[in-house]
PDB file of N, CA and C in Angstrom:
ATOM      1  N   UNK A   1      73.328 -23.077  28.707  1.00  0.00           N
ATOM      2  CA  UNK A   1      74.777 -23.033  28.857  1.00  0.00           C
ATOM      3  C   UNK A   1      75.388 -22.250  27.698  1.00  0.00           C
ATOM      4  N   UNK A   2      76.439 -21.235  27.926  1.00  0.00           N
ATOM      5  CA  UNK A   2      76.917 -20.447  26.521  1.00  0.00           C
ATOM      6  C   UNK A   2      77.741 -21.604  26.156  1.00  0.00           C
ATOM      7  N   UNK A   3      78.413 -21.243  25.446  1.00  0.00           N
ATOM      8  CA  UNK A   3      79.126 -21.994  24.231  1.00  0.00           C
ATOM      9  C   UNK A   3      79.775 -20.877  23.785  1.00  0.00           C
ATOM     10  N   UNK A   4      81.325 -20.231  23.680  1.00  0.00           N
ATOM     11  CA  UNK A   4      82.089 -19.363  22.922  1.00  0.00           C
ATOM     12  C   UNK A   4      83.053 -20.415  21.809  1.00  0.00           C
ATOM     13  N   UNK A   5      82.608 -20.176  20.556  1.00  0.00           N
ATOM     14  CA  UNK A   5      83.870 -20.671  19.568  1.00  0.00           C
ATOM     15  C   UNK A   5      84.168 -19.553  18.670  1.00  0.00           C
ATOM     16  N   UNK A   6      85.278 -20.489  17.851  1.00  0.00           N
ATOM     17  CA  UNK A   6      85.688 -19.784  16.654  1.00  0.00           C
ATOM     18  C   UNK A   6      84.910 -19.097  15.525  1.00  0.00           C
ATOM     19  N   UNK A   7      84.811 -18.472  14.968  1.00  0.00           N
ATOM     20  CA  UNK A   7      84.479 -18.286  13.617  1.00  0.00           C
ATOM     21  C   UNK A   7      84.342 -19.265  13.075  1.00  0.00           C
ATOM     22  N   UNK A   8      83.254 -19.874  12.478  1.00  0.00           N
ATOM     23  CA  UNK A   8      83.386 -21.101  11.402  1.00  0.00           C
ATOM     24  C   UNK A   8      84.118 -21.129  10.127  1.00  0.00           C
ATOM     25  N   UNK A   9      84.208 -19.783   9.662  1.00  0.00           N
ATOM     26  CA  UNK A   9      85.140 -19.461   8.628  1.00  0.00           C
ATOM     27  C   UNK A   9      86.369 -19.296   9.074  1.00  0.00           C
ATOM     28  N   UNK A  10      87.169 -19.938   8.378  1.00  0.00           N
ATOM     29  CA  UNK A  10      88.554 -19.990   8.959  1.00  0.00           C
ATOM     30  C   UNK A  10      89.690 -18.865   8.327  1.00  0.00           C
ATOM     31  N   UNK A  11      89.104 -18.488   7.167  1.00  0.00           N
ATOM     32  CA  UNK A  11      89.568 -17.460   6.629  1.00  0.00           C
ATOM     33  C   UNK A  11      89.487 -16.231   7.685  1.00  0.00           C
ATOM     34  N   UNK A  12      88.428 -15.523   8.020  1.00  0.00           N
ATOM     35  CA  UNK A  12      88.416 -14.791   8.988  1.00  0.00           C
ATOM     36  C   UNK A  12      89.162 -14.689  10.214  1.00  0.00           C
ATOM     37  N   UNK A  13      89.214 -16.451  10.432  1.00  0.00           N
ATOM     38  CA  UNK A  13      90.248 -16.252  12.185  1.00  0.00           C
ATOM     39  C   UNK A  13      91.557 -16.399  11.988  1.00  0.00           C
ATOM     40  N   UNK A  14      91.771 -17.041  10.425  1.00  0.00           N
ATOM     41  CA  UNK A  14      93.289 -16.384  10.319  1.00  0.00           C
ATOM     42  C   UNK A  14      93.450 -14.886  10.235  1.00  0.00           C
ATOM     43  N   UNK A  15      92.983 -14.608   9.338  1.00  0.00           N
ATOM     44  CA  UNK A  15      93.226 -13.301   9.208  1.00  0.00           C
ATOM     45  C   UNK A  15      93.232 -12.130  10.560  1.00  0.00           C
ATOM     46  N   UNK A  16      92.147 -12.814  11.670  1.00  0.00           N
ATOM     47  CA  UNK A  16      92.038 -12.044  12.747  1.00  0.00           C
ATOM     48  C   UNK A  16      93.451 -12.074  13.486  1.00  0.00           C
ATOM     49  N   UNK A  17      93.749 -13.309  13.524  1.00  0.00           N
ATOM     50  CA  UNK A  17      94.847 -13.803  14.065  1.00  0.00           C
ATOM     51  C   UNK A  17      96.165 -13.274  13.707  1.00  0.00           C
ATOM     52  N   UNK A  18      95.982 -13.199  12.614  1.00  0.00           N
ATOM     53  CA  UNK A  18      96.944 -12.398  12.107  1.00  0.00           C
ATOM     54  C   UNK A  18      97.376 -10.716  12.469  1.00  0.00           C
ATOM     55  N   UNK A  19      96.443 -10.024  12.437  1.00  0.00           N
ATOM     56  CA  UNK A  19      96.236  -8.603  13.044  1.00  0.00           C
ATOM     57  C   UNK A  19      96.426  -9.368  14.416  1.00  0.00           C
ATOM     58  N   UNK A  20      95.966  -9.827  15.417  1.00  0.00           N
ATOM     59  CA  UNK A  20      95.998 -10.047  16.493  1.00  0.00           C
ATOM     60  C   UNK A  20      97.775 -10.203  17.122  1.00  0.00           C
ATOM     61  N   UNK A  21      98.522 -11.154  15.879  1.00  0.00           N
ATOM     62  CA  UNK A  21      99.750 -10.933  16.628  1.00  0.00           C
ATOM     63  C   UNK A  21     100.430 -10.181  16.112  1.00  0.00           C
ATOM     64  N   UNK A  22     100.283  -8.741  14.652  1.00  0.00           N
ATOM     65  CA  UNK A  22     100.648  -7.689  14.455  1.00  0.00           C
ATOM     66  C   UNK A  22     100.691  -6.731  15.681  1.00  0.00           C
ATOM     67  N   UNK A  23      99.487  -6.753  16.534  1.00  0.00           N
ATOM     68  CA  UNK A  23      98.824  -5.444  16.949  1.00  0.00           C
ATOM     69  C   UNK A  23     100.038  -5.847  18.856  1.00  0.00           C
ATOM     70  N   UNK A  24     100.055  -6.952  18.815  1.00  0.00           N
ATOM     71  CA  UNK A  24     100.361  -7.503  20.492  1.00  0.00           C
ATOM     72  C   UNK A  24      99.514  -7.961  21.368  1.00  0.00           C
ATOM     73  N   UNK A  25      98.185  -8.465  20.440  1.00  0.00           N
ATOM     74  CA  UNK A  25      97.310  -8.795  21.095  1.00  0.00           C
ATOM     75  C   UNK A  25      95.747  -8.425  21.252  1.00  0.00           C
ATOM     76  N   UNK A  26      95.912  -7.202  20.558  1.00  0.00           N
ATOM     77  CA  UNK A  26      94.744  -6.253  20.803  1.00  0.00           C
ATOM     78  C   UNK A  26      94.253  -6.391  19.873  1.00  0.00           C
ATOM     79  N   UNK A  27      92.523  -6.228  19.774  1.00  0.00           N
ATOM     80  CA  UNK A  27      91.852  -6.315  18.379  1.00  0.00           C
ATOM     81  C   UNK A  27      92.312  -5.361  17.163  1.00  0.00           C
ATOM     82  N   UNK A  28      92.404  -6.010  16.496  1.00  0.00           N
ATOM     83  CA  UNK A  28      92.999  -5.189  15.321  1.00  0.00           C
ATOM     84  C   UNK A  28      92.034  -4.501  14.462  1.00  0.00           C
ATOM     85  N   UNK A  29      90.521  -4.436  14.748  1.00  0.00           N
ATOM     86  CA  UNK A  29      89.406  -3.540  14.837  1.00  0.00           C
ATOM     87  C   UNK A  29      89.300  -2.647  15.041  1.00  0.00           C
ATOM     88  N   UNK A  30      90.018  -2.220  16.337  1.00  0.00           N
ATOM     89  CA  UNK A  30      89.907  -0.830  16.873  1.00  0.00           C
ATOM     90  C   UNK A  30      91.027  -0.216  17.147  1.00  0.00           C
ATOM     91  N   UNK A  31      91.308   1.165  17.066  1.00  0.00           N
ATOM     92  CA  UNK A  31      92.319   2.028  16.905  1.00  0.00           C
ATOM     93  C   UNK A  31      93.476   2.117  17.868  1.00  0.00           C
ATOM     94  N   UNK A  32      92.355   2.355  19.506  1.00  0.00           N
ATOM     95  CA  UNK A  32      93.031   2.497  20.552  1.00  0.00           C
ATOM     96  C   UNK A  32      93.651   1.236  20.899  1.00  0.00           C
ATOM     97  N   UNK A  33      94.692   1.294  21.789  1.00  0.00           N
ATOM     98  CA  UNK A  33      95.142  -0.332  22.205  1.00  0.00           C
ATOM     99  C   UNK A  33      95.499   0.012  24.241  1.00  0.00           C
ATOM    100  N   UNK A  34      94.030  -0.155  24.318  1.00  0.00           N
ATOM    101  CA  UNK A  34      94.369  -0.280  25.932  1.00  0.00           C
ATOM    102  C   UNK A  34      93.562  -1.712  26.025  1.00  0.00           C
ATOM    103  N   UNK A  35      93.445  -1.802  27.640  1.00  0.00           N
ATOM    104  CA  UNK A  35      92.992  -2.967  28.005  1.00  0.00           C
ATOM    105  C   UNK A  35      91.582  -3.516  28.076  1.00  0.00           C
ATOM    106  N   UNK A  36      90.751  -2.196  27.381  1.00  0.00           N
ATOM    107  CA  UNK A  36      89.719  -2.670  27.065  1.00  0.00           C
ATOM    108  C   UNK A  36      89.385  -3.590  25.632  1.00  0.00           C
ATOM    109  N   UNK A  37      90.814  -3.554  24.614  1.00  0.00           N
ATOM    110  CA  UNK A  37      90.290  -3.734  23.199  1.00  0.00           C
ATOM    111  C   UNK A  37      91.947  -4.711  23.404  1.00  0.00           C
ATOM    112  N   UNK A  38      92.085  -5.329  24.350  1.00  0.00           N
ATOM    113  CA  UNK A  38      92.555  -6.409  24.373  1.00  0.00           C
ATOM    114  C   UNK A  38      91.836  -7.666  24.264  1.00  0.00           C
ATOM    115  N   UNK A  39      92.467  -8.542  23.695  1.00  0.00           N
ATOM    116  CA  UNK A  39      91.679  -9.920  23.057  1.00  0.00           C
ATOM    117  C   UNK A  39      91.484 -10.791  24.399  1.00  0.00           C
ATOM    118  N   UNK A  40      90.224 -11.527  24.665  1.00  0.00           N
ATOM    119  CA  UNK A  40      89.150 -11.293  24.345  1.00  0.00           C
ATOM    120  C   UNK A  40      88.568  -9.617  24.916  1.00  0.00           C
ATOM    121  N   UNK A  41      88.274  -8.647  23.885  1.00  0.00           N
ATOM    122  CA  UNK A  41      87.830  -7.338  24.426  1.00  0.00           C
ATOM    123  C   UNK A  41      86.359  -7.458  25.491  1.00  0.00           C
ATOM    124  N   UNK A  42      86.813  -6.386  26.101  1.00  0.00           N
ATOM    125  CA  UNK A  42      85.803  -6.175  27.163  1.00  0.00           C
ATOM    126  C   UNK A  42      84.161  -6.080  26.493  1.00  0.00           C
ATOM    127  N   UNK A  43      83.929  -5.620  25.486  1.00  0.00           N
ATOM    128  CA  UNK A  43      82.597  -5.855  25.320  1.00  0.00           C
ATOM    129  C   UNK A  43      82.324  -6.844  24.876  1.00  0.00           C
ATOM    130  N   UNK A  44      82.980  -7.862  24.263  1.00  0.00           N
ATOM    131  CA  UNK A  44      82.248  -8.915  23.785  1.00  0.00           C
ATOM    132  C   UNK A  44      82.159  -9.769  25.389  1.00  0.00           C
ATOM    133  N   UNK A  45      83.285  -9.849  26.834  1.00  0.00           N
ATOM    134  CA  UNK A  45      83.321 -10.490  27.759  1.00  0.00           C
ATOM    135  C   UNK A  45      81.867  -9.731  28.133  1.00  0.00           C
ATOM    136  N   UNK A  46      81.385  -8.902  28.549  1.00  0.00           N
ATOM    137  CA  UNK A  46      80.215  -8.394  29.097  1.00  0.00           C
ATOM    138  C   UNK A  46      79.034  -8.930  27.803  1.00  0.00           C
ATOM    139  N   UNK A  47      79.387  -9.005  26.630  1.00  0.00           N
ATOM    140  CA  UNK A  47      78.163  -9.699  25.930  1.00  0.00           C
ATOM    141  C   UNK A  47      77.658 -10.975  26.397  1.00  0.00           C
ATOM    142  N   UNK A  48      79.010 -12.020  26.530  1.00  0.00           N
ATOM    143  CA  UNK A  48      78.975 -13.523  26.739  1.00  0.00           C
ATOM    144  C   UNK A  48      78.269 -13.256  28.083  1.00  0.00           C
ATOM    145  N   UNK A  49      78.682 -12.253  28.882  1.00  0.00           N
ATOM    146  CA  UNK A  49      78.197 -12.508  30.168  1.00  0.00           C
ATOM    147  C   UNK A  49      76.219 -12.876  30.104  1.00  0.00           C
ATOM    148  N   UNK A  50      75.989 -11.919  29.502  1.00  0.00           N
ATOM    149  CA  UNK A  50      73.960 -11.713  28.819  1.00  0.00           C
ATOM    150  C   UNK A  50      73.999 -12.831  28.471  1.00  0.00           C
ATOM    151  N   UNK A  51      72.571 -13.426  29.172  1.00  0.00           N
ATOM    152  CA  UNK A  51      72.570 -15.002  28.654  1.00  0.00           C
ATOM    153  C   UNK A  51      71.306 -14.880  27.583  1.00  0.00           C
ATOM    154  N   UNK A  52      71.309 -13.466  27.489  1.00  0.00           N
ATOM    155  CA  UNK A  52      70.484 -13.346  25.914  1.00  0.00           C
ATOM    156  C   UNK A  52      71.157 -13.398  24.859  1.00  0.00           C
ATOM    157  N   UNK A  53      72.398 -13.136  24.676  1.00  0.00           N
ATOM    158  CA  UNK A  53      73.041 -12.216  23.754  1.00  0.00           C
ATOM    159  C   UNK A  53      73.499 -13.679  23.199  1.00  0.00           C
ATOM    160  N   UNK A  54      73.635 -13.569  21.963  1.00  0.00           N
ATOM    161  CA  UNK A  54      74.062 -14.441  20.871  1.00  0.00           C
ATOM    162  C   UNK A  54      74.312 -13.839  19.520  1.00  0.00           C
ATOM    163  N   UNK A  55      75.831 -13.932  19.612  1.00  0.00           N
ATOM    164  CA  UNK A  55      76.804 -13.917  18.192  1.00  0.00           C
ATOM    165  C   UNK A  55      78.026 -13.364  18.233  1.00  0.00           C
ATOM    166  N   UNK A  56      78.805 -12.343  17.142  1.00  0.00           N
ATOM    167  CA  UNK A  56      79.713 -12.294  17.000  1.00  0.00           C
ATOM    168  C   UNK A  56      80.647 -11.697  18.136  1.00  0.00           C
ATOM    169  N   UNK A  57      81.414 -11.400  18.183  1.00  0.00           N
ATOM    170  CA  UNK A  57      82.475 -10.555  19.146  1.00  0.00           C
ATOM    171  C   UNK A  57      82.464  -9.175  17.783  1.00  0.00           C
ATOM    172  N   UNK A  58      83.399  -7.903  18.242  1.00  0.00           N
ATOM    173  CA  UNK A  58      83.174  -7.007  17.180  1.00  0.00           C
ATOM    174  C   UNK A  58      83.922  -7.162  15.681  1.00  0.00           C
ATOM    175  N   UNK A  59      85.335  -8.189  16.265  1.00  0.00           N
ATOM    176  CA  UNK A  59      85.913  -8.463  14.788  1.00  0.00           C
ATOM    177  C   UNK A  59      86.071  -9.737  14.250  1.00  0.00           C
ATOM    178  N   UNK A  60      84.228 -10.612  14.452  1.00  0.00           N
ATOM    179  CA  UNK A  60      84.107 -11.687  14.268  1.00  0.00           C
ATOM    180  C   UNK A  60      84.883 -13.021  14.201  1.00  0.00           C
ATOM    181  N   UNK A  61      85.991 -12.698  15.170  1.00  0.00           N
ATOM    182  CA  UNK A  61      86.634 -14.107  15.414  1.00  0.00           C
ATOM    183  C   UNK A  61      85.769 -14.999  16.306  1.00  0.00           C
ATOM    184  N   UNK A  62      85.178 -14.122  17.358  1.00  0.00           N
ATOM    185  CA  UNK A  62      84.660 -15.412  18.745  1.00  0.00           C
ATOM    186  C   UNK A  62      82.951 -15.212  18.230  1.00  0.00           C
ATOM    187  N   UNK A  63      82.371 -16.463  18.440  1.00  0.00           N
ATOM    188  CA  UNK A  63      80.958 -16.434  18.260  1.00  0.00           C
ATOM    189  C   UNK A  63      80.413 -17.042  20.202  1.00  0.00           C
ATOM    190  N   UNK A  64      79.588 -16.855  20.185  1.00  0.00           N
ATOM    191  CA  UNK A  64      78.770 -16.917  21.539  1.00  0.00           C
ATOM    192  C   UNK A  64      77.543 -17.656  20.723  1.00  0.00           C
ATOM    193  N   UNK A  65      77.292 -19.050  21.272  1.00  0.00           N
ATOM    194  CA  UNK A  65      76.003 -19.381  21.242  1.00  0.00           C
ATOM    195  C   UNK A  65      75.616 -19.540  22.283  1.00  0.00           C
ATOM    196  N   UNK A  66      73.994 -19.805  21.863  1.00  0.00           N
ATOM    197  CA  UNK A  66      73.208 -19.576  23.506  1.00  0.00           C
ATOM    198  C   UNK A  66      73.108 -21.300  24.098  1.00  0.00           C
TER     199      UNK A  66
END
């Protein structure tokens, strides 16, 4: 069964969070702001999807365990 949480560091998901409601939503990682690098971004949703894949999202707010 996956499991998606937070960052255990909380420093990080403020801070993500923070860019997150600077940006309108969009990872504040990446430059472009379409609907692929909207939060949760499309590659980390296609990561969670791999029931191999285990860990971060790209701007380490969401973790995926297996």
């Amino acid at each position: 069964m996956k499991k998606v949480t937070f960052n255990s560091d909380e420093e990080v998901v403020k801070t993500v969070k923070m860019g997150l409601e600077k940006t309108g939503g969009y990872c504040p990682c990446r430059l472009e702001r379409t609907e692929d690098n909207k939060c949760m971004c499309k590659e980390f949703r296609e990561q969670i999807a791999d029931p191999d894949f285990e860990g971060f999202c790209h701007c380490m707010l969401y973790y995926k365990s297996k």
